[in-house]
PDB file of N, CA and C in Angstrom:
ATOM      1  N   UNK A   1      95.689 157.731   4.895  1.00  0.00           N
ATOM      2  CA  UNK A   1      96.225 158.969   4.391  1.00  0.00           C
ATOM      3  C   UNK A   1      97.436 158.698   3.512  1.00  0.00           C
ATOM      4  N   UNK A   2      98.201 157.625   3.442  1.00  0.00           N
ATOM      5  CA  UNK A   2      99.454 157.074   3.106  1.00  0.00           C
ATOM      6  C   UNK A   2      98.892 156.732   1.549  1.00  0.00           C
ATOM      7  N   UNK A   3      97.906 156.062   1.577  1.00  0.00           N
ATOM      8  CA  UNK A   3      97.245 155.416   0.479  1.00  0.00           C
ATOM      9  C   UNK A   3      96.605 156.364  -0.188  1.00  0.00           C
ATOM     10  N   UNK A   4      96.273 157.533   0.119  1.00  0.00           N
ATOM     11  CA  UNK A   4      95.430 159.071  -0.528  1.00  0.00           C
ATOM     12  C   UNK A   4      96.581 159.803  -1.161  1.00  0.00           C
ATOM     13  N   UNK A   5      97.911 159.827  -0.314  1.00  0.00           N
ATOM     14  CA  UNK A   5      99.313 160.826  -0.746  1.00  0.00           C
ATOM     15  C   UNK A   5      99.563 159.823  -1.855  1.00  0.00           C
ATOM     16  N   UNK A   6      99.551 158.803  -2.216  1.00  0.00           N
ATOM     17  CA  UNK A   6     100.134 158.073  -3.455  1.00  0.00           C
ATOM     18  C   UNK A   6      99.438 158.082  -4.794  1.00  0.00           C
ATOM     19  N   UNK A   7      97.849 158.546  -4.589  1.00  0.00           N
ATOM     20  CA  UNK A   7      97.214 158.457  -5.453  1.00  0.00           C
ATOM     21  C   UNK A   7      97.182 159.511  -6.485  1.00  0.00           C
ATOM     22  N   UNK A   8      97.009 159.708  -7.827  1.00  0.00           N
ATOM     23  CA  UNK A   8      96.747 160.593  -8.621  1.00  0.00           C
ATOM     24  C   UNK A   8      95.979 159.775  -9.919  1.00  0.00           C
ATOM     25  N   UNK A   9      95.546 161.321 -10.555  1.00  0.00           N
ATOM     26  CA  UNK A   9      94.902 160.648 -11.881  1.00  0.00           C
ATOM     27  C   UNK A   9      95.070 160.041 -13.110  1.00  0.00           C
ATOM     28  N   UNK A  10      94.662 159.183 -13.310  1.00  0.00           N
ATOM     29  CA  UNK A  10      94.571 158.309 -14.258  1.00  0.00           C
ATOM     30  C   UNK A  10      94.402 158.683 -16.132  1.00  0.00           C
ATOM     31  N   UNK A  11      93.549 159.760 -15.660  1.00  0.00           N
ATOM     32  CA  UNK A  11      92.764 159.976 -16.956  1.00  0.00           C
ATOM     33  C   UNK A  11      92.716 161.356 -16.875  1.00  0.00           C
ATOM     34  N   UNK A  12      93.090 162.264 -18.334  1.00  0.00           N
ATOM     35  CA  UNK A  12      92.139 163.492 -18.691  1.00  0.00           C
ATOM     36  C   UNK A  12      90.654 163.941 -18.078  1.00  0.00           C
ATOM     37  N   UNK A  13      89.731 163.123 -17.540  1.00  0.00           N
ATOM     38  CA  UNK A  13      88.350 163.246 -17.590  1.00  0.00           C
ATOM     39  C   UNK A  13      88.535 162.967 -15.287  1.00  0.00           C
ATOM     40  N   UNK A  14      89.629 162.482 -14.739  1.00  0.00           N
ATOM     41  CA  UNK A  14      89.617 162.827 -13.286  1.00  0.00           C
ATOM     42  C   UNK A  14      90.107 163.945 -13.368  1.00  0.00           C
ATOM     43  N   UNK A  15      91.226 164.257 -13.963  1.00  0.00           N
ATOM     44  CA  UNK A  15      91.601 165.460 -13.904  1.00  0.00           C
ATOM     45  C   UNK A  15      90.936 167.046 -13.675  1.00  0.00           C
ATOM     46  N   UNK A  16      89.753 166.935 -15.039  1.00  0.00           N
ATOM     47  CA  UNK A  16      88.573 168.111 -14.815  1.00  0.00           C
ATOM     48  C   UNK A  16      88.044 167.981 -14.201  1.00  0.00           C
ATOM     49  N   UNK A  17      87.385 166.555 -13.439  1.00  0.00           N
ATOM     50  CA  UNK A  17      85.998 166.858 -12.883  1.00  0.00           C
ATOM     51  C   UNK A  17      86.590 166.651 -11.449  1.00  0.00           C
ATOM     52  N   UNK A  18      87.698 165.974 -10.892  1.00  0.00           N
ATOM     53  CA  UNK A  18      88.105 165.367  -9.233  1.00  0.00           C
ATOM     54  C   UNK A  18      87.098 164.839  -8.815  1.00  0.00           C
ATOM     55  N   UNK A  19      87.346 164.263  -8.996  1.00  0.00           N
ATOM     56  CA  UNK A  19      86.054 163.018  -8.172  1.00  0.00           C
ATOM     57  C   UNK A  19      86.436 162.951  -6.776  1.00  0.00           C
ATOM     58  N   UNK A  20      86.120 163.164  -5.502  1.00  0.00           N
ATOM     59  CA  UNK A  20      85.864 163.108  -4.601  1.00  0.00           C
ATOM     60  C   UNK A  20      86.648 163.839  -3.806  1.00  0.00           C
ATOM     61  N   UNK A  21      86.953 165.147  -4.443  1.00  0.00           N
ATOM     62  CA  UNK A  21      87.187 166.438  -4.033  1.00  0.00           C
ATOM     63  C   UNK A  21      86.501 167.076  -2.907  1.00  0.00           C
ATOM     64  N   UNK A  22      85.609 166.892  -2.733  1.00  0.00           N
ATOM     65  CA  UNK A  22      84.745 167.096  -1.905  1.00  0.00           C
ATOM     66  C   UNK A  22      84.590 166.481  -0.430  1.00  0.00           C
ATOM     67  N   UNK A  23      84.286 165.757  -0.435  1.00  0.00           N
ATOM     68  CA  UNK A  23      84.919 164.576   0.546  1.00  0.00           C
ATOM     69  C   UNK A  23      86.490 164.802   1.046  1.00  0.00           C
ATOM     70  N   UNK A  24      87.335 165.259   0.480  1.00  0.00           N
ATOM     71  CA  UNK A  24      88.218 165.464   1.387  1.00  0.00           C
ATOM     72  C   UNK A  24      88.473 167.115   1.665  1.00  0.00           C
ATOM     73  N   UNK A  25      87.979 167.875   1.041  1.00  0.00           N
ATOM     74  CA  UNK A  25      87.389 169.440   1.888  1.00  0.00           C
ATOM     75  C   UNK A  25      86.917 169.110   2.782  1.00  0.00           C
ATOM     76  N   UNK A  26      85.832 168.126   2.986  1.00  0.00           N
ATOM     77  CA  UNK A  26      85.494 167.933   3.818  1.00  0.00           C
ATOM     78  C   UNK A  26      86.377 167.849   5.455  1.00  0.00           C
ATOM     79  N   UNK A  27      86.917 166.714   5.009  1.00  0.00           N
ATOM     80  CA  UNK A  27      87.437 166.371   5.861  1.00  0.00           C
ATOM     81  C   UNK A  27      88.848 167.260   6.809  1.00  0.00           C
ATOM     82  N   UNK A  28      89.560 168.075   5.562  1.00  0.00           N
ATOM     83  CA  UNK A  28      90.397 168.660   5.946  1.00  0.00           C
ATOM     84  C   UNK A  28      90.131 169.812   6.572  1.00  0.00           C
ATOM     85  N   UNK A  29      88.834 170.661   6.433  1.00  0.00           N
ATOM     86  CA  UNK A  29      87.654 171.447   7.340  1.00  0.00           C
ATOM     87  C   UNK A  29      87.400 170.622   8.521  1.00  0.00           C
ATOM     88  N   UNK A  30      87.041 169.738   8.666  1.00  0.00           N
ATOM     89  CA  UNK A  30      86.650 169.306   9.946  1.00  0.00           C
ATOM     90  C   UNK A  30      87.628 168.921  10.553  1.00  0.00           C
ATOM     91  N   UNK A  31      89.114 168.543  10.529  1.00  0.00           N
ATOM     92  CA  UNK A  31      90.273 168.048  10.865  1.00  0.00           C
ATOM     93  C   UNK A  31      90.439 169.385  11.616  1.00  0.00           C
ATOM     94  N   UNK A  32      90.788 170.500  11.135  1.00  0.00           N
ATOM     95  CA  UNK A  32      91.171 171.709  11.097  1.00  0.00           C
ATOM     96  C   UNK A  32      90.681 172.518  12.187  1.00  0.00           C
ATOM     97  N   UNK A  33      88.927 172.628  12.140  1.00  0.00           N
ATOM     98  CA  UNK A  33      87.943 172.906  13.258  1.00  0.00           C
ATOM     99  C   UNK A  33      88.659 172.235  14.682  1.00  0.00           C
ATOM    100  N   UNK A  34      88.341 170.194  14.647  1.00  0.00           N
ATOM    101  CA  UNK A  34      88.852 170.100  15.574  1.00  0.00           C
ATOM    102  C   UNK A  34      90.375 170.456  16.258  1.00  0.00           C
ATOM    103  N   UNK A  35      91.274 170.373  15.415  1.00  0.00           N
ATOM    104  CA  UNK A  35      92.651 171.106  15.870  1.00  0.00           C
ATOM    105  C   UNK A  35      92.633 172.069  16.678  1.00  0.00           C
ATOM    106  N   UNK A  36      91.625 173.331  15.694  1.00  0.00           N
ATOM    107  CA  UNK A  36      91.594 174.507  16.745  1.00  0.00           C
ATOM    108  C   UNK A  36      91.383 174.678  17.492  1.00  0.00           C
ATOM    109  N   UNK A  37      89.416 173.532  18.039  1.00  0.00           N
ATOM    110  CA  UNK A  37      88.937 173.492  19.209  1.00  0.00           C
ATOM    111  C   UNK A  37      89.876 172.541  20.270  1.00  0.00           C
ATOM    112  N   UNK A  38      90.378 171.830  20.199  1.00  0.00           N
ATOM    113  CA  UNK A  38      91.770 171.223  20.697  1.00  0.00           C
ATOM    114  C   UNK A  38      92.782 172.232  21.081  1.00  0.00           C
ATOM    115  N   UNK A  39      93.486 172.944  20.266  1.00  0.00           N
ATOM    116  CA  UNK A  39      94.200 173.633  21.021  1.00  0.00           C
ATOM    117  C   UNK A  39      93.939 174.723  21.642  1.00  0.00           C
ATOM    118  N   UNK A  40      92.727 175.466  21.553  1.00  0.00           N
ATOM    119  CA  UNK A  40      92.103 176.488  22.206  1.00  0.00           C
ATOM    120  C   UNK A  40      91.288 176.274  23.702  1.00  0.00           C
ATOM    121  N   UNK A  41      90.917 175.098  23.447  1.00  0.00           N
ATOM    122  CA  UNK A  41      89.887 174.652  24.678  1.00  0.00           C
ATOM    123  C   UNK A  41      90.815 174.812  26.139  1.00  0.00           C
ATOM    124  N   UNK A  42      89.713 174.805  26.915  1.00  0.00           N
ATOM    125  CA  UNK A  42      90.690 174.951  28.442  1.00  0.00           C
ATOM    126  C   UNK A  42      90.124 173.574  28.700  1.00  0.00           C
ATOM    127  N   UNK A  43      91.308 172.908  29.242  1.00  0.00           N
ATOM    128  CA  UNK A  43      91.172 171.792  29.970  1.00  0.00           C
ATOM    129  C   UNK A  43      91.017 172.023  31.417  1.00  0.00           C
ATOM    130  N   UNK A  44      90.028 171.732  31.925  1.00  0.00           N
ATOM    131  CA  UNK A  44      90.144 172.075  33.459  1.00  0.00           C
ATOM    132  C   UNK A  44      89.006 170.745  33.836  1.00  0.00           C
ATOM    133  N   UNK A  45      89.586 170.437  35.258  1.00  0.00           N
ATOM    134  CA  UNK A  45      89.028 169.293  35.833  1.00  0.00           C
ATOM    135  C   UNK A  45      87.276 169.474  35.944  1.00  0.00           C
ATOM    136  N   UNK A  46      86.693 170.182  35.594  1.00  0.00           N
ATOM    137  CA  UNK A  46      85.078 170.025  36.068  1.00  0.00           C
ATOM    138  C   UNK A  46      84.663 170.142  34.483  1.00  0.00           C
ATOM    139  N   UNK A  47      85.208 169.734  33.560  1.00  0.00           N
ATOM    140  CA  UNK A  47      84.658 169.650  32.068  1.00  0.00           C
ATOM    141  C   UNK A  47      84.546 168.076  32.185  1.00  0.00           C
ATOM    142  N   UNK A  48      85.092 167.262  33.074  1.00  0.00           N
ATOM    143  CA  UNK A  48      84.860 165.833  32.640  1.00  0.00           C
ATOM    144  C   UNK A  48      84.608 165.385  34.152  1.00  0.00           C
ATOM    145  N   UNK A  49      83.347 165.593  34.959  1.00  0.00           N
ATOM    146  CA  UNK A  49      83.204 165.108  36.023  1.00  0.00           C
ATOM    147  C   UNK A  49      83.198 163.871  36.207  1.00  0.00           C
ATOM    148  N   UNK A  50      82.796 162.847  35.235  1.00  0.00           N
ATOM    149  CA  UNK A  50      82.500 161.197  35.515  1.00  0.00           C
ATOM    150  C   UNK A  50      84.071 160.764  35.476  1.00  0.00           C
ATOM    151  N   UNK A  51      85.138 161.474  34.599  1.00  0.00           N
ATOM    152  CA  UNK A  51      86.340 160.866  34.549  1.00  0.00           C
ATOM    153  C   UNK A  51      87.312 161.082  35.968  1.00  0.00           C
ATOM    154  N   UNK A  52      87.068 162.436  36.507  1.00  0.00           N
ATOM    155  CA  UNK A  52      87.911 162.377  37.796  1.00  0.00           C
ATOM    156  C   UNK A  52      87.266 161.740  38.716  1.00  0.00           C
ATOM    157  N   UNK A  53      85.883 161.837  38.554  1.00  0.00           N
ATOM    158  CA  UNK A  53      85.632 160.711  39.915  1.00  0.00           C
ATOM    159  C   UNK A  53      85.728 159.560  40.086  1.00  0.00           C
ATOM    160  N   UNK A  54      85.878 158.990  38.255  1.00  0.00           N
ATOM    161  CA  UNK A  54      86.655 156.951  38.283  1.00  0.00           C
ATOM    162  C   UNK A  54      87.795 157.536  38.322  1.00  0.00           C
ATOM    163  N   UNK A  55      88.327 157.775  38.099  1.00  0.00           N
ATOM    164  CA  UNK A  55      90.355 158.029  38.104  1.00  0.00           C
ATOM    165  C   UNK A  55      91.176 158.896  38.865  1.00  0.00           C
ATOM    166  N   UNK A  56      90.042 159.927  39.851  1.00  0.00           N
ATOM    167  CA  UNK A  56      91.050 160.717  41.227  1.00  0.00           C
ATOM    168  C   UNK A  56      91.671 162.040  40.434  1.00  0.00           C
ATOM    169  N   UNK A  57      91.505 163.136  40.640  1.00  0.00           N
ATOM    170  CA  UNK A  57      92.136 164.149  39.812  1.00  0.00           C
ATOM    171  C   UNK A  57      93.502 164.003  39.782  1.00  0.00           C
ATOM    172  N   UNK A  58      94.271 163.296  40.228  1.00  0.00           N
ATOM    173  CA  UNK A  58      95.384 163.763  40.053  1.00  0.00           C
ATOM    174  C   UNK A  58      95.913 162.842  38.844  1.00  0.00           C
ATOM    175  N   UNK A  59      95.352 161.513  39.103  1.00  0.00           N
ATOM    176  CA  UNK A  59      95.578 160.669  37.487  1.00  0.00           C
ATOM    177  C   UNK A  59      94.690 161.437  36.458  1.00  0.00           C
ATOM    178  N   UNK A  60      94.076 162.069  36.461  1.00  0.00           N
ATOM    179  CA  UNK A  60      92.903 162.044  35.567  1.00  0.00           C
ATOM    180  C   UNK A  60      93.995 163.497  34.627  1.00  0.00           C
ATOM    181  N   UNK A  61      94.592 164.657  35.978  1.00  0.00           N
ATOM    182  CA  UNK A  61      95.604 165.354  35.478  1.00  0.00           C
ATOM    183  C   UNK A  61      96.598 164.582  34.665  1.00  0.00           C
ATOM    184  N   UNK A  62      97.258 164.090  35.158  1.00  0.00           N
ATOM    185  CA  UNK A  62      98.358 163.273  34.311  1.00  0.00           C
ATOM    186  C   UNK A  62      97.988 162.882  32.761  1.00  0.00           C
ATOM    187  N   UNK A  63      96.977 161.984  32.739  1.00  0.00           N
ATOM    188  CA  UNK A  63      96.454 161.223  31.706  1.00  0.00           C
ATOM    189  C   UNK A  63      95.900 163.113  30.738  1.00  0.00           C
ATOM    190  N   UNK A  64      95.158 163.640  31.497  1.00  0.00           N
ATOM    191  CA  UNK A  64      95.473 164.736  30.502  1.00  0.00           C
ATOM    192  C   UNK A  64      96.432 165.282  30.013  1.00  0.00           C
ATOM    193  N   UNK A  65      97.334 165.881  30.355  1.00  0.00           N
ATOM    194  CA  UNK A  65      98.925 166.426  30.532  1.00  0.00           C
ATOM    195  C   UNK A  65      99.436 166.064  29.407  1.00  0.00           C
ATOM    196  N   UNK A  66      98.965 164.403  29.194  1.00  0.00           N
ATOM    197  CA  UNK A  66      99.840 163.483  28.209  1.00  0.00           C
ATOM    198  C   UNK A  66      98.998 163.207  27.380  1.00  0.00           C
ATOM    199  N   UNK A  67      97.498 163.262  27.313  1.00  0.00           N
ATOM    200  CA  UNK A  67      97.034 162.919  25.694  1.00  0.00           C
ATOM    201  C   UNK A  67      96.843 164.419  25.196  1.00  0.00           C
ATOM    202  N   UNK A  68      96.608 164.893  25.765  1.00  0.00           N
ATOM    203  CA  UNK A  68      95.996 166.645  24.407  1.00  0.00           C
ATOM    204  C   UNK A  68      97.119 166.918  24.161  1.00  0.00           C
ATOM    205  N   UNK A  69      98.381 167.190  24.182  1.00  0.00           N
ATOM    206  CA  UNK A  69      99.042 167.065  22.929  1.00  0.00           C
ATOM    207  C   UNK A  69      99.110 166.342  21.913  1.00  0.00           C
ATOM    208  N   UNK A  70      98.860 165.191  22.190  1.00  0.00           N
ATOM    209  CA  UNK A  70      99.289 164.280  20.947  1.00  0.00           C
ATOM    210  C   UNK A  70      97.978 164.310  20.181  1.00  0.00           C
ATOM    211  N   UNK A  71      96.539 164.381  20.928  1.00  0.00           N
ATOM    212  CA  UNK A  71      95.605 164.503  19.746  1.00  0.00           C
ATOM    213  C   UNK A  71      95.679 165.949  19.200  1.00  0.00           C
ATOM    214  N   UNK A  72      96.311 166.739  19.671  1.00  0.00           N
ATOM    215  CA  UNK A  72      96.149 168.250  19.002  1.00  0.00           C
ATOM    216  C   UNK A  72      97.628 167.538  17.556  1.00  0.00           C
ATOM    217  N   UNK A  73      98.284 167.638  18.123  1.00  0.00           N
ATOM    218  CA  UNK A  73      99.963 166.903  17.147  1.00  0.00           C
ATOM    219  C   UNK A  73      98.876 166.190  16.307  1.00  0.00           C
ATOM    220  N   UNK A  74      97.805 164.955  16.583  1.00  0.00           N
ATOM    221  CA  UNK A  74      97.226 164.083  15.475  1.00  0.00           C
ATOM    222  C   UNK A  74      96.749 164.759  14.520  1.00  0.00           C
ATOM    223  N   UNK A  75      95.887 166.105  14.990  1.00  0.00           N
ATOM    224  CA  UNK A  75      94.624 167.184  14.463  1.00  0.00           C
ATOM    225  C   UNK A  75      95.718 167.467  13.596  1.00  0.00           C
ATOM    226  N   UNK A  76      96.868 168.392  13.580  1.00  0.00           N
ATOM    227  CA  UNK A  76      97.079 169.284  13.136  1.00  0.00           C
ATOM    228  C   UNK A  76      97.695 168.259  11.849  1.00  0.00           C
ATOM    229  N   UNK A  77      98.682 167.166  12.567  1.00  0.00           N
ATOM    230  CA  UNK A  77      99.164 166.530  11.246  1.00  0.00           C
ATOM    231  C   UNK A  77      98.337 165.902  10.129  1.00  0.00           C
ATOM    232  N   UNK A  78      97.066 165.793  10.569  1.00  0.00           N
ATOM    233  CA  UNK A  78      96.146 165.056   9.299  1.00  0.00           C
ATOM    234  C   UNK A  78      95.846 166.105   8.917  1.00  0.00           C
ATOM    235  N   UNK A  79      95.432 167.204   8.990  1.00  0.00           N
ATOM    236  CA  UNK A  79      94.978 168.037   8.529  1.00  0.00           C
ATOM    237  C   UNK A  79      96.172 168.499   7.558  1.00  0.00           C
ATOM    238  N   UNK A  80      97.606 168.586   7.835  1.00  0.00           N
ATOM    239  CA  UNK A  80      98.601 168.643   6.831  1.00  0.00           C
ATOM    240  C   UNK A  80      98.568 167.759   5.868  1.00  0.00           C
ATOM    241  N   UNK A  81      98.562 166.547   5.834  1.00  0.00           N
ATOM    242  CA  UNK A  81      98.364 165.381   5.156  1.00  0.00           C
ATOM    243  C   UNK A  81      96.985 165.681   3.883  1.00  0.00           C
ATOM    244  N   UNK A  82      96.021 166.134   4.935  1.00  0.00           N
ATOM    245  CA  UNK A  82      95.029 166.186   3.775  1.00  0.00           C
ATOM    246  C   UNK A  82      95.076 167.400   2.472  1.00  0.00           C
ATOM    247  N   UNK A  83      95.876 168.495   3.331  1.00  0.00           N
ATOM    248  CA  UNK A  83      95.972 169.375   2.387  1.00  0.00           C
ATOM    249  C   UNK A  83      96.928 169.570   1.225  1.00  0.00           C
ATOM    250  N   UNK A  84      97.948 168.356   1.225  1.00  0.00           N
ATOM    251  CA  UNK A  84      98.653 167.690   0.666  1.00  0.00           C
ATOM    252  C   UNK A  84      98.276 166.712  -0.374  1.00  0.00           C
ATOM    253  N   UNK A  85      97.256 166.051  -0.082  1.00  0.00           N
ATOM    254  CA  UNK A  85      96.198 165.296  -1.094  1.00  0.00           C
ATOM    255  C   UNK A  85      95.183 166.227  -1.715  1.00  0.00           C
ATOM    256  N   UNK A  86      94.913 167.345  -1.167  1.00  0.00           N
ATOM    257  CA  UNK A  86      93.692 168.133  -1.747  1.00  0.00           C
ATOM    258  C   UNK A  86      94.773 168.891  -3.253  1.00  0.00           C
ATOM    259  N   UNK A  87      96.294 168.719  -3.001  1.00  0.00           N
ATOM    260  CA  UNK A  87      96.784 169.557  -3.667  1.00  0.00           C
ATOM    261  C   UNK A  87      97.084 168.475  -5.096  1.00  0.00           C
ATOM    262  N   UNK A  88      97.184 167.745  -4.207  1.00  0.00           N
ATOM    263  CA  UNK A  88      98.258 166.880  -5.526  1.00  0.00           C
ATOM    264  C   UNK A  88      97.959 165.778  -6.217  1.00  0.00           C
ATOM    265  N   UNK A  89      96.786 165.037  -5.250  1.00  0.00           N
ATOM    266  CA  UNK A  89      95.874 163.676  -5.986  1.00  0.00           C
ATOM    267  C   UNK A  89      95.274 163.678  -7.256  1.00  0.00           C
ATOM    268  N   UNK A  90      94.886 164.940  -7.670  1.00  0.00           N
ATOM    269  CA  UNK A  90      94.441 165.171  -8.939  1.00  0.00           C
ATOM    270  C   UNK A  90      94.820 165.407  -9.841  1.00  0.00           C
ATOM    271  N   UNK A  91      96.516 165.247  -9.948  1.00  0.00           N
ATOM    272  CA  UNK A  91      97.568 165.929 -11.440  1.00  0.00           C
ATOM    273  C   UNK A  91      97.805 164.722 -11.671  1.00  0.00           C
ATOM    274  N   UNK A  92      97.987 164.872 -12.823  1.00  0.00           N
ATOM    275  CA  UNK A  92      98.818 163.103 -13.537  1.00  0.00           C
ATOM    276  C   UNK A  92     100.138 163.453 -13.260  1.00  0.00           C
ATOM    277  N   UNK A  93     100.767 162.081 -13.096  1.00  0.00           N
ATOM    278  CA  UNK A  93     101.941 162.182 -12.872  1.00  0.00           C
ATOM    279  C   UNK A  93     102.323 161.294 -14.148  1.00  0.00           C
ATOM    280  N   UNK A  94     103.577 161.900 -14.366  1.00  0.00           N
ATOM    281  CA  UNK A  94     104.652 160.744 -15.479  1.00  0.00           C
ATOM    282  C   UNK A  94     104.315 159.173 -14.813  1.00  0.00           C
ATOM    283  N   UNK A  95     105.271 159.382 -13.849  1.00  0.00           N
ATOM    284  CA  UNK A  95     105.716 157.622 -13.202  1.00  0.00           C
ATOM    285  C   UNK A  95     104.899 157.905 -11.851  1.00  0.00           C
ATOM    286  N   UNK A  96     103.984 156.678 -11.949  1.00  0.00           N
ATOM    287  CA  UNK A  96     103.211 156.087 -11.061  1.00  0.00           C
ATOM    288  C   UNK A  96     103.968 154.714 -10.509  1.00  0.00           C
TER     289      UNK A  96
END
């Protein structure tokens, strides 16, 4: 994503057409979806039966507790990131 925010066009002829504009709609739609289904979903112990029964509900709580934020925080920040490249990868800039 670091390497997508730096990029812009080269030429008059990326400019009109964006070449792979698409591909990152893409992506920033599906980033977005999952975010929502991430932060909307109910986490409750009988959505992942094979995991509390290797790990005991009460780790299996914990270990939840502490990752769905950070993949919802991951969702939401790429999805910022991309819409940041959907905006700006395609203008020429002066100084590259």
């Amino acid at each position: 994503m670091l390497a997508g925010d730096r990029m812009s066009a080269a030429t008059e002829q990326q400019v009109r057409k964006k070449p792979g504009r698409e591909f990152i709609t893409f992506l920033l739609i599906s980033n977005f979806a999952m975010w929502a289904i991430n932060t909307f979903q109910t986490q409750t112990p009988h959505h992942n039966p094979i995991q509390v029964k290797f790990y005991g509900p009460e780790a299996w709580a914990i270990f939840t507790h502490i990752s769905v934020p950070l993949g919802i925080y991951y969702r939401f920040h790429s999805t910022v990131c991309f819409s940041n490249i959907w905006k700006n990868a395609w203008k020429k800039r002066k100084h590259i």
